[in-house]
PDB file of N, CA and C in Angstrom:
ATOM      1  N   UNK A   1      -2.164  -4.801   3.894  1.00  0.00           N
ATOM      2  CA  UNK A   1      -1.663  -3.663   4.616  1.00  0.00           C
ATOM      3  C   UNK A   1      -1.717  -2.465   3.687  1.00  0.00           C
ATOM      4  N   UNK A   2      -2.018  -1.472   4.002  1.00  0.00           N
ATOM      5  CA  UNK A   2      -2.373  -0.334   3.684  1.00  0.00           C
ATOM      6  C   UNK A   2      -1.349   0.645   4.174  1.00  0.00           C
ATOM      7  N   UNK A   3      -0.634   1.737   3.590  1.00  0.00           N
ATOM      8  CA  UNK A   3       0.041   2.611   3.834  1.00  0.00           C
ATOM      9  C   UNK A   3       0.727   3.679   3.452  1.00  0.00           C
ATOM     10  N   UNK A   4       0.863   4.627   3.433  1.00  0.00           N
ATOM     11  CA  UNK A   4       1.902   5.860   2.335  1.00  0.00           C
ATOM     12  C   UNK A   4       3.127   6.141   2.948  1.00  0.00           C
ATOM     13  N   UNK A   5       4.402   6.384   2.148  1.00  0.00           N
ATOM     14  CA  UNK A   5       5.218   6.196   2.609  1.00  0.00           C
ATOM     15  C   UNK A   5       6.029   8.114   3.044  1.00  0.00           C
ATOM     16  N   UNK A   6       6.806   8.629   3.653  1.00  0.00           N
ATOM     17  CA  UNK A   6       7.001   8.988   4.818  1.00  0.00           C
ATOM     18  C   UNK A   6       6.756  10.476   3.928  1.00  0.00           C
ATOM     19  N   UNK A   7       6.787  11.855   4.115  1.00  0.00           N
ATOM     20  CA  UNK A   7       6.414  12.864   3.522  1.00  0.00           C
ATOM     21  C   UNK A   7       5.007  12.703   2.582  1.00  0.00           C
ATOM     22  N   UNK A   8       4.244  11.783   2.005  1.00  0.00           N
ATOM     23  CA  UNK A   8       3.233  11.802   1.775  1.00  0.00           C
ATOM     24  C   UNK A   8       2.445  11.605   2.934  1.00  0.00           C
ATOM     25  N   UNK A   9       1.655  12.957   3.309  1.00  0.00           N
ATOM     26  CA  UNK A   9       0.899  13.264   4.271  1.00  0.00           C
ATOM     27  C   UNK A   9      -0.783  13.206   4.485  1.00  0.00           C
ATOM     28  N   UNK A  10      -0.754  12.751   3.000  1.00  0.00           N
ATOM     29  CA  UNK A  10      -2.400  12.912   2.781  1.00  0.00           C
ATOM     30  C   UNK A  10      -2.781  11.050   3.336  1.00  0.00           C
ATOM     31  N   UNK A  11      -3.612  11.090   4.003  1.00  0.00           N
ATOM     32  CA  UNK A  11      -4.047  10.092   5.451  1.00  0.00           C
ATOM     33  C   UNK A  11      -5.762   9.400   3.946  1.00  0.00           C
ATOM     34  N   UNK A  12      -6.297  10.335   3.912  1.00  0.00           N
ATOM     35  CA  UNK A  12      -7.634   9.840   2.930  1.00  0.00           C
ATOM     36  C   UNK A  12      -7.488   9.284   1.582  1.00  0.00           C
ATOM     37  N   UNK A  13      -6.476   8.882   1.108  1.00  0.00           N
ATOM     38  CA  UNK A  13      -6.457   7.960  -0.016  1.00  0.00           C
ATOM     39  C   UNK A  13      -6.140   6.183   0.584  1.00  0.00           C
ATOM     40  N   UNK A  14      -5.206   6.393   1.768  1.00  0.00           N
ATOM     41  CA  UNK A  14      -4.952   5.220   2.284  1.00  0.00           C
ATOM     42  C   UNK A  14      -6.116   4.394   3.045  1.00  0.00           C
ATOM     43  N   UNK A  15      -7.277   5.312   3.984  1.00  0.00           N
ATOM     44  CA  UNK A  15      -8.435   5.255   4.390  1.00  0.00           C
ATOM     45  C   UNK A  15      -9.217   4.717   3.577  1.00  0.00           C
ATOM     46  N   UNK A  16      -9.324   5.326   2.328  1.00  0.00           N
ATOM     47  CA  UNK A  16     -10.443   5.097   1.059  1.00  0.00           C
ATOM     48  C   UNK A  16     -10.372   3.323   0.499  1.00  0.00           C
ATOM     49  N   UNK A  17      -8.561   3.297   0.378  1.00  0.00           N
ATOM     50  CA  UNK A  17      -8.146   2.144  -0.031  1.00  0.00           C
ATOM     51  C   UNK A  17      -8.632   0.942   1.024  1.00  0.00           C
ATOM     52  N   UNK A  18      -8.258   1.400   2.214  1.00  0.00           N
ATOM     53  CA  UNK A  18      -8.622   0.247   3.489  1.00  0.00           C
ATOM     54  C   UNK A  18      -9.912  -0.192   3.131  1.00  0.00           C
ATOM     55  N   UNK A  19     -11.237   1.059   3.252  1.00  0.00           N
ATOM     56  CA  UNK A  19     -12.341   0.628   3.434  1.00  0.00           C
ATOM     57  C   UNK A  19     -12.942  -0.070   1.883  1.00  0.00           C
ATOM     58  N   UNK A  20     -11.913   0.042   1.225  1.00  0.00           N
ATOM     59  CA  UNK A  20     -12.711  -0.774  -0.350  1.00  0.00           C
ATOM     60  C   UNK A  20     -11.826  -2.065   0.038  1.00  0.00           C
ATOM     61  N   UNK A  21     -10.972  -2.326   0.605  1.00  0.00           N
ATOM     62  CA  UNK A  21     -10.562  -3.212   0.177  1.00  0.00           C
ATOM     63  C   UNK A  21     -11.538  -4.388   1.295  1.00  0.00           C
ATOM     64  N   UNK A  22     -11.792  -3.667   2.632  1.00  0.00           N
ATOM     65  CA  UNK A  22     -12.746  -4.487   3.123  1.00  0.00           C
ATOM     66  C   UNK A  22     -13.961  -4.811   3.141  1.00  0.00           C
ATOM     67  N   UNK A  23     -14.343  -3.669   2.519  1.00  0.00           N
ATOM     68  CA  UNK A  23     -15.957  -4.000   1.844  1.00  0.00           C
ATOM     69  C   UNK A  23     -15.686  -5.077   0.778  1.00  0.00           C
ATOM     70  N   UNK A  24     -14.403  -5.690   0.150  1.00  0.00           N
ATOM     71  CA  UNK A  24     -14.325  -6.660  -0.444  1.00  0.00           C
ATOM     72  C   UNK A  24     -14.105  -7.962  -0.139  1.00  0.00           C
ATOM     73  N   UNK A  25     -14.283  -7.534   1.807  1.00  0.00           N
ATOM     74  CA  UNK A  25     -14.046  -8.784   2.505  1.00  0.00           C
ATOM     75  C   UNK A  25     -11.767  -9.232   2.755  1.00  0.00           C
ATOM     76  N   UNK A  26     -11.593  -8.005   2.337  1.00  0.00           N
ATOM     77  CA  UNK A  26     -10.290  -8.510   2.798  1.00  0.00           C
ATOM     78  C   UNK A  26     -10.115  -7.768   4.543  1.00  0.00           C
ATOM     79  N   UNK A  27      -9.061  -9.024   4.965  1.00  0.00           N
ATOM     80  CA  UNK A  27      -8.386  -8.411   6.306  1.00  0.00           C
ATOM     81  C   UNK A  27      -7.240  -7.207   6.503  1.00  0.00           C
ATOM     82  N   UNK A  28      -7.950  -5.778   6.795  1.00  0.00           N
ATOM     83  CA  UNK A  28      -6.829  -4.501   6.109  1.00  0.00           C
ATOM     84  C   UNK A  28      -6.207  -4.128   7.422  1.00  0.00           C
ATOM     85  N   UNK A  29      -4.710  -4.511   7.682  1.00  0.00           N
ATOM     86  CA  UNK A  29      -3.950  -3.786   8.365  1.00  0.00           C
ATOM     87  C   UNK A  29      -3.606  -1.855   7.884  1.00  0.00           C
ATOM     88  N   UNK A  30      -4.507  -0.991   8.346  1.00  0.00           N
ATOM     89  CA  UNK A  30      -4.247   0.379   7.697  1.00  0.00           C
ATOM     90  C   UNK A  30      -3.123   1.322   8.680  1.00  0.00           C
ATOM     91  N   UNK A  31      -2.167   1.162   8.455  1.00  0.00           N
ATOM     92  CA  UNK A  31      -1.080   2.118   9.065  1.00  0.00           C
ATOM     93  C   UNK A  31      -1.177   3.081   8.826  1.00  0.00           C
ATOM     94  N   UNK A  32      -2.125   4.157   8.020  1.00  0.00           N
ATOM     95  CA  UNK A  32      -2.545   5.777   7.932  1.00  0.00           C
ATOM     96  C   UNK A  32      -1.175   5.510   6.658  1.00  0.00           C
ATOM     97  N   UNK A  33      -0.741   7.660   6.957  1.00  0.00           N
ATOM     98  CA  UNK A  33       0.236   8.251   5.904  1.00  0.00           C
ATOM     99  C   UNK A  33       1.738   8.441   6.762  1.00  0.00           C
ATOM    100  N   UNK A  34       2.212   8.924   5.864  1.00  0.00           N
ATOM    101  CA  UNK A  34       3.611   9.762   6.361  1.00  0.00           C
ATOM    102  C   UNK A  34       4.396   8.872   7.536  1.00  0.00           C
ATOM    103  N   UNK A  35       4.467   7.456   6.908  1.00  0.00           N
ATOM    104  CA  UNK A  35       5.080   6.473   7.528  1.00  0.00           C
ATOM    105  C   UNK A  35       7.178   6.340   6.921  1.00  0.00           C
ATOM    106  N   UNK A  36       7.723   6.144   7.810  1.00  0.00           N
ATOM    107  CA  UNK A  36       9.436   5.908   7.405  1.00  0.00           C
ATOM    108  C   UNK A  36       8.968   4.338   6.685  1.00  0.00           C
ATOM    109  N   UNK A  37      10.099   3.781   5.754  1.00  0.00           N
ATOM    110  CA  UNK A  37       9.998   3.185   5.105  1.00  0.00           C
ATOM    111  C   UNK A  37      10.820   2.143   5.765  1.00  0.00           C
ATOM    112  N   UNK A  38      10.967   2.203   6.808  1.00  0.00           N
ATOM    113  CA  UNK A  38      11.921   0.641   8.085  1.00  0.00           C
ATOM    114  C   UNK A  38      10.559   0.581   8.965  1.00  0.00           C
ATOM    115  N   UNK A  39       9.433   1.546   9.342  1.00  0.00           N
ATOM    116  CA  UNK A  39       8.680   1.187   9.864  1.00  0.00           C
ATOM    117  C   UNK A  39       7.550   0.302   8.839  1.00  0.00           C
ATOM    118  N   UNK A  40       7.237   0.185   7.843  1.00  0.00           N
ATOM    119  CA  UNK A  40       6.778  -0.270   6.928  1.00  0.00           C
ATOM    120  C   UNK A  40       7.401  -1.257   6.837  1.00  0.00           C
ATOM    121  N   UNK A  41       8.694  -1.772   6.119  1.00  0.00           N
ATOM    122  CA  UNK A  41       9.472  -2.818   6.538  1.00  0.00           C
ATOM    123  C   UNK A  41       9.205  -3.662   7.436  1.00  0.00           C
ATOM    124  N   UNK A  42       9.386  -3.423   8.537  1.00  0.00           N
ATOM    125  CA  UNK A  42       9.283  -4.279   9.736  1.00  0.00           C
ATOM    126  C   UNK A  42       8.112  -4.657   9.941  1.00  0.00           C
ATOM    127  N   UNK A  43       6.893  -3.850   9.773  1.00  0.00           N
ATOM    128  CA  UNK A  43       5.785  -4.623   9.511  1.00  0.00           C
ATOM    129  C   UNK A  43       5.443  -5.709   8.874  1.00  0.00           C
ATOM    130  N   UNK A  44       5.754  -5.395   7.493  1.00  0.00           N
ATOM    131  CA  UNK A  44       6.023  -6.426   6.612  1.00  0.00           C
ATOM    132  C   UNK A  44       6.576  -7.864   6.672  1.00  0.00           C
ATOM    133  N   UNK A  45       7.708  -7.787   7.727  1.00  0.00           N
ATOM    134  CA  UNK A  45       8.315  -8.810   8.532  1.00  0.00           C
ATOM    135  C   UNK A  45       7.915  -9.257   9.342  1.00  0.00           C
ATOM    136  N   UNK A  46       6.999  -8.662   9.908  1.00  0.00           N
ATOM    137  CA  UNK A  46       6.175  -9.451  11.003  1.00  0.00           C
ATOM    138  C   UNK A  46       5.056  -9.761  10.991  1.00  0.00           C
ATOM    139  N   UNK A  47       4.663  -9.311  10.169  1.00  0.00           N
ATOM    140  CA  UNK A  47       3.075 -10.075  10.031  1.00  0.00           C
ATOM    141  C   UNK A  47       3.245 -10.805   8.268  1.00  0.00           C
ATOM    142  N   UNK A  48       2.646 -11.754   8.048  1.00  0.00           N
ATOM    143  CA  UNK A  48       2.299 -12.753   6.828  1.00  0.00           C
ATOM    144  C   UNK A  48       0.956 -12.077   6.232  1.00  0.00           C
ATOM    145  N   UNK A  49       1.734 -11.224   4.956  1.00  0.00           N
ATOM    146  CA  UNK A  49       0.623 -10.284   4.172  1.00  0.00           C
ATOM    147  C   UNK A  49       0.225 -11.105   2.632  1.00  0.00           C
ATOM    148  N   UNK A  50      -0.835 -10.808   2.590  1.00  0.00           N
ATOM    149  CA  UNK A  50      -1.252 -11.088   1.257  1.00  0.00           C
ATOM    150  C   UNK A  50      -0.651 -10.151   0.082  1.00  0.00           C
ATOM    151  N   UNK A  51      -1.147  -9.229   0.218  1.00  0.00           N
ATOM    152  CA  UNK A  51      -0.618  -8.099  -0.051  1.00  0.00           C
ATOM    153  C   UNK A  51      -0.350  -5.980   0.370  1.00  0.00           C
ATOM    154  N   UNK A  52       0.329  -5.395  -0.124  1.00  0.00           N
ATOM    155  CA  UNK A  52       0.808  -4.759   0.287  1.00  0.00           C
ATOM    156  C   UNK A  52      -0.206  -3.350  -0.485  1.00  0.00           C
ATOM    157  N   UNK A  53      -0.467  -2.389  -0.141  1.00  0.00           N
ATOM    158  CA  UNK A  53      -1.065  -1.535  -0.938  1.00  0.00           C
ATOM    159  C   UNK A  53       0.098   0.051  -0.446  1.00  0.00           C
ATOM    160  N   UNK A  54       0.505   0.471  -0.872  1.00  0.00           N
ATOM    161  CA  UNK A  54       1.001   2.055  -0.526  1.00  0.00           C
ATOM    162  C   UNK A  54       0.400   3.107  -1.709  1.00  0.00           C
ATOM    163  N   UNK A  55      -0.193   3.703  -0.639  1.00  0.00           N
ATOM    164  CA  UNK A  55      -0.822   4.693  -1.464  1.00  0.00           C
ATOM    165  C   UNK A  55       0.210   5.708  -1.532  1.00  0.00           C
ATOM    166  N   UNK A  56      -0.091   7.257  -2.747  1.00  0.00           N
ATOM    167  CA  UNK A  56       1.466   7.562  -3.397  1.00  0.00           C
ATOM    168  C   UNK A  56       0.437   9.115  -3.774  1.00  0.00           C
ATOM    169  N   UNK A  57      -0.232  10.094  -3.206  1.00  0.00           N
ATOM    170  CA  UNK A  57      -0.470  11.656  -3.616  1.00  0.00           C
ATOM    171  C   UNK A  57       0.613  12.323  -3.938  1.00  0.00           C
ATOM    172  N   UNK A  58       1.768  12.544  -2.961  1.00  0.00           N
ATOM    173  CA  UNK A  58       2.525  13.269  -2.985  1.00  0.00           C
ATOM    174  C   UNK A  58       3.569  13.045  -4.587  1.00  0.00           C
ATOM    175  N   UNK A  59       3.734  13.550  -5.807  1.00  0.00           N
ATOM    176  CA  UNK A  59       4.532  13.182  -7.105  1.00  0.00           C
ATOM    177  C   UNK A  59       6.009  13.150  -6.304  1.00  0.00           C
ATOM    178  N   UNK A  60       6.754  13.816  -5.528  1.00  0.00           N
ATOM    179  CA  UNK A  60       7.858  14.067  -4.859  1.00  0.00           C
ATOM    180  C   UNK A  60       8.437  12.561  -4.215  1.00  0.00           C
ATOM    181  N   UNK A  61       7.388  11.769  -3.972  1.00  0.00           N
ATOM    182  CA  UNK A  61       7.571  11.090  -2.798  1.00  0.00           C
ATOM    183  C   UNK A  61       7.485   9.399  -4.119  1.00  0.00           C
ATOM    184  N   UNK A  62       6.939   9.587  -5.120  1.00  0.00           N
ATOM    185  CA  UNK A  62       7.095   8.404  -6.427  1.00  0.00           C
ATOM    186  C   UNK A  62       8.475   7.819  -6.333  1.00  0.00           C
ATOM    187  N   UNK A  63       9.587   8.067  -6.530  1.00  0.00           N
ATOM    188  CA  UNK A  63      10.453   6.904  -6.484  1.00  0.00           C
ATOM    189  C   UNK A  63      11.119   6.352  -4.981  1.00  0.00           C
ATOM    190  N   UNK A  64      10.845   7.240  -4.151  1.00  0.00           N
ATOM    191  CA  UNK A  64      10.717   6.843  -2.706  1.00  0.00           C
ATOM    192  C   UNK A  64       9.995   5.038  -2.521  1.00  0.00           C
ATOM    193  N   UNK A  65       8.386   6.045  -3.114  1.00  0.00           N
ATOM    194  CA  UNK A  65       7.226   4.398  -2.636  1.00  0.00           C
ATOM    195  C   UNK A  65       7.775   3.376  -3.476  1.00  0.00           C
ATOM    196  N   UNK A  66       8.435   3.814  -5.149  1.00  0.00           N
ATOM    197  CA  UNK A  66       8.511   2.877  -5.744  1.00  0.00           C
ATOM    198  C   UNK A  66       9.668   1.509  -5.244  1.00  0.00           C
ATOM    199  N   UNK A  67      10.324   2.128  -5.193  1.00  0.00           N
ATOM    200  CA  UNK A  67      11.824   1.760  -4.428  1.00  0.00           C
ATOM    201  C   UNK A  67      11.196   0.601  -3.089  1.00  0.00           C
ATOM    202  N   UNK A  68      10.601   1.218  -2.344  1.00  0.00           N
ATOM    203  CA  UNK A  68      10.400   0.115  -1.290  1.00  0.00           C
ATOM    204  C   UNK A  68       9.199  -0.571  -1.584  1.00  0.00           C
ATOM    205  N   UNK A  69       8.307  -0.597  -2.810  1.00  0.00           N
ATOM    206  CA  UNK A  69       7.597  -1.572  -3.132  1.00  0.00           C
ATOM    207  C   UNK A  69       8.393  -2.414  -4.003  1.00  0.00           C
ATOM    208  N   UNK A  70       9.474  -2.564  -4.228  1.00  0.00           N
ATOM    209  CA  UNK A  70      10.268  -3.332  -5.151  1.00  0.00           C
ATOM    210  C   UNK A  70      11.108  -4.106  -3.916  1.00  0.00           C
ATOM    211  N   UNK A  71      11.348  -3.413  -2.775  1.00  0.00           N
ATOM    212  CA  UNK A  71      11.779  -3.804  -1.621  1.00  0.00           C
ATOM    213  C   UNK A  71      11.130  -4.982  -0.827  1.00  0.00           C
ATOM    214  N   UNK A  72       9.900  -5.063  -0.916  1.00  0.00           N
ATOM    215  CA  UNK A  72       8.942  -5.419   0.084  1.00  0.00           C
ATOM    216  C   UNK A  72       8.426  -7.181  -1.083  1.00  0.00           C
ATOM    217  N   UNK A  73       8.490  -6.480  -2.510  1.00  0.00           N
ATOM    218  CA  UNK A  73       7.971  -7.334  -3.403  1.00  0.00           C
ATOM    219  C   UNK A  73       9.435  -8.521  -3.247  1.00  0.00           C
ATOM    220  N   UNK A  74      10.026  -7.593  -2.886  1.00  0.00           N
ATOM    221  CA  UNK A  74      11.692  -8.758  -3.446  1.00  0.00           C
ATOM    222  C   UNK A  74      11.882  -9.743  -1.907  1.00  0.00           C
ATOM    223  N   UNK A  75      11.180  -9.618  -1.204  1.00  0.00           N
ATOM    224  CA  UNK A  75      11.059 -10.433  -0.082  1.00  0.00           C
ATOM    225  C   UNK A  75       9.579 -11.309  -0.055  1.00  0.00           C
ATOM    226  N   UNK A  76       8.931 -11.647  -1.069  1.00  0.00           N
ATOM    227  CA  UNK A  76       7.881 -12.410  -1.265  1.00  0.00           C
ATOM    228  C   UNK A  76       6.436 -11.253  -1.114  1.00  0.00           C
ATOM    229  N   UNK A  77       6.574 -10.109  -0.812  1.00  0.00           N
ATOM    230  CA  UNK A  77       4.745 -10.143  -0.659  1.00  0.00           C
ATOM    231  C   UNK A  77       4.411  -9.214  -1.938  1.00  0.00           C
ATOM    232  N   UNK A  78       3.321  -9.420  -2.686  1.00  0.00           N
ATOM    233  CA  UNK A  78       2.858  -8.439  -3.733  1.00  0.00           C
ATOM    234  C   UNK A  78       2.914  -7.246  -3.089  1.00  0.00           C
ATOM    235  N   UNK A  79       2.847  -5.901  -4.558  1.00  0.00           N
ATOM    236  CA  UNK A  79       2.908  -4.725  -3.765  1.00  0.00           C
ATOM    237  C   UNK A  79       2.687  -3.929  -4.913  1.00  0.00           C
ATOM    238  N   UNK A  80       1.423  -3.232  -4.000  1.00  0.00           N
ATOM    239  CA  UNK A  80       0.794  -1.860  -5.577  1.00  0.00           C
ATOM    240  C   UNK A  80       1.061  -0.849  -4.844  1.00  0.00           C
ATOM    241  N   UNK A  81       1.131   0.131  -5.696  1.00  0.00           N
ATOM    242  CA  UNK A  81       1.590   1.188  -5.284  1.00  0.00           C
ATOM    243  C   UNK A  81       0.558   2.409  -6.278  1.00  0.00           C
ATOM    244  N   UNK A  82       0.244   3.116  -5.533  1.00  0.00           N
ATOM    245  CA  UNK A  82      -1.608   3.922  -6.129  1.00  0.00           C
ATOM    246  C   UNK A  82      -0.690   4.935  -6.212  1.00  0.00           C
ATOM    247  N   UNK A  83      -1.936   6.273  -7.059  1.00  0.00           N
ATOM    248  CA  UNK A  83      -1.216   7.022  -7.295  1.00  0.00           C
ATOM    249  C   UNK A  83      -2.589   8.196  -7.707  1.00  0.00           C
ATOM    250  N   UNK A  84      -2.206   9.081  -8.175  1.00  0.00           N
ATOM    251  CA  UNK A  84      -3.479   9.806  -8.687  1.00  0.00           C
ATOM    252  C   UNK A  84      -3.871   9.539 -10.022  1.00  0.00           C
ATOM    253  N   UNK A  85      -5.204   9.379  -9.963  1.00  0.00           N
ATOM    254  CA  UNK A  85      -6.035   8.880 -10.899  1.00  0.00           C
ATOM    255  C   UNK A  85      -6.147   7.497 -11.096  1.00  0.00           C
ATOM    256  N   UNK A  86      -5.727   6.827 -10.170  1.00  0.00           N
ATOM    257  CA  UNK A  86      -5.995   5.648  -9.848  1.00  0.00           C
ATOM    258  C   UNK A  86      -7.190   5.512  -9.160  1.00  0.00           C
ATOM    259  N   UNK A  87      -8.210   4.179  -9.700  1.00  0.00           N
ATOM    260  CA  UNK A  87      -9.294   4.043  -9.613  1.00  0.00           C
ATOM    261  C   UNK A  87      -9.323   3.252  -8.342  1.00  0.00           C
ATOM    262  N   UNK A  88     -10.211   2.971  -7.200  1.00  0.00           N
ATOM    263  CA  UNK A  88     -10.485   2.051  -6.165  1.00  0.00           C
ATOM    264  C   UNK A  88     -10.860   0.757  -6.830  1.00  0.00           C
ATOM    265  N   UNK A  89     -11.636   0.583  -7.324  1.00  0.00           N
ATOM    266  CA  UNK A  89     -11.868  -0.335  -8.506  1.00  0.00           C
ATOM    267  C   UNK A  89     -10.938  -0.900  -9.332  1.00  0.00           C
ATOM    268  N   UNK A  90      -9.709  -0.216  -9.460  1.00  0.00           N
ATOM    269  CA  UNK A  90      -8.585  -0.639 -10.425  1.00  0.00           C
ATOM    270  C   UNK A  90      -7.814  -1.445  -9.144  1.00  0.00           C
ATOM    271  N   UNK A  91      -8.004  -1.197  -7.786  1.00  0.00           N
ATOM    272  CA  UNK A  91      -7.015  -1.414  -7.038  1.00  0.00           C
ATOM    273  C   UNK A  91      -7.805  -2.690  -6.160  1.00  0.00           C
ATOM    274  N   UNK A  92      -8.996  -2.700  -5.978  1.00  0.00           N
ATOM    275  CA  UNK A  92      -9.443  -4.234  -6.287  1.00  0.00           C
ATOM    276  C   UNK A  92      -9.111  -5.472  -7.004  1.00  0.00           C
ATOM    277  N   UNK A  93      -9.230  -4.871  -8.598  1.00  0.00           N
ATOM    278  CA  UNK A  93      -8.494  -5.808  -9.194  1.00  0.00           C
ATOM    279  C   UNK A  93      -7.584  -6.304  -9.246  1.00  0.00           C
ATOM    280  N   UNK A  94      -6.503  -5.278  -8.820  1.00  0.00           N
ATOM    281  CA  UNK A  94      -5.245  -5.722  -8.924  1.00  0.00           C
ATOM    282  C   UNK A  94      -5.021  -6.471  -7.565  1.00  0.00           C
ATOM    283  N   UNK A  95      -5.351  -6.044  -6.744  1.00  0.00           N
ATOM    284  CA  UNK A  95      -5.365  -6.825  -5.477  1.00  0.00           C
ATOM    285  C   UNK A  95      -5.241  -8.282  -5.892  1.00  0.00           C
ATOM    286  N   UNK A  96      -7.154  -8.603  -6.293  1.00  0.00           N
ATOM    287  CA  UNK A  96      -7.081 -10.229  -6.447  1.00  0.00           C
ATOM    288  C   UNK A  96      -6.129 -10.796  -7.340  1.00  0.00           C
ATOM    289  N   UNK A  97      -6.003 -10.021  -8.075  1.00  0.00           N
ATOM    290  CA  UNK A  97      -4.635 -10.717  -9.190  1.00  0.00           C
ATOM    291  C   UNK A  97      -3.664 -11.172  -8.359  1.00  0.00           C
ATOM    292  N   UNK A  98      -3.063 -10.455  -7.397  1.00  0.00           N
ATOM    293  CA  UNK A  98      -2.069 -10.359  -6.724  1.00  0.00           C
ATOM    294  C   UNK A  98      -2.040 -12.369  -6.150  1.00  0.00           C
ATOM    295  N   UNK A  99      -3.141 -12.465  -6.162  1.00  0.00           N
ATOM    296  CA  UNK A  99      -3.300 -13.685  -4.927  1.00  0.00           C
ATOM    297  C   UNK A  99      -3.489 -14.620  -6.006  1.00  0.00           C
ATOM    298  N   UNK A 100      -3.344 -14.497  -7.558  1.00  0.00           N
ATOM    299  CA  UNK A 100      -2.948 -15.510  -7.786  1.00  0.00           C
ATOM    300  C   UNK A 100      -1.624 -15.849  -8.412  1.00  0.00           C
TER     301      UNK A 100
END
């Protein structure tokens, strides 16, 4: 699952992330940007994720994403959280790590 969390508005880092992560052959639930962090949640709860990706432009909005990727992680599913200057390539990797 793919997503940014709620005042981060920029929609094309989360896009970018989806489509690398499926050109890597993963299955990408992409919920876009500027999502509340109970709607994210509840996703999370209802579907059985591998892992979690939230993408993070906005610097304002950093301990927001961080906070509910510690949230999301503390209920079993991995969870990266991107940021600027973060590589697509870096976020591959970390992906597969994730799954083991």
């Amino acid at each position: 699952m793919v997503a940014a969390v709620e005042d981060d508005h920029h929609a094309l880092p989360t896009t970018m992330a989806a489509h690398a992560l499926r050109a890597d052959n993963w299955h990408v639930h992409h919920l876009g940007a500027d999502l509340p962090a109970k709607e994210i949640l509840a996703f999370c709860r209802n579907c059985d994720l591998d892992v979690v990706v939230l993408s993070m432009t906005n610097p304002m909005v950093r301990s927001r994403a961080d906070a509910l990727a510690s949230r999301i992680q503390k209920a079993g599913t991995p969870t990266l959280v991107g940021g600027p200057g973060k590589s697509l390539d870096e976020l591959l990797e970390l992906a597969r790590l994730a799954l083991k």
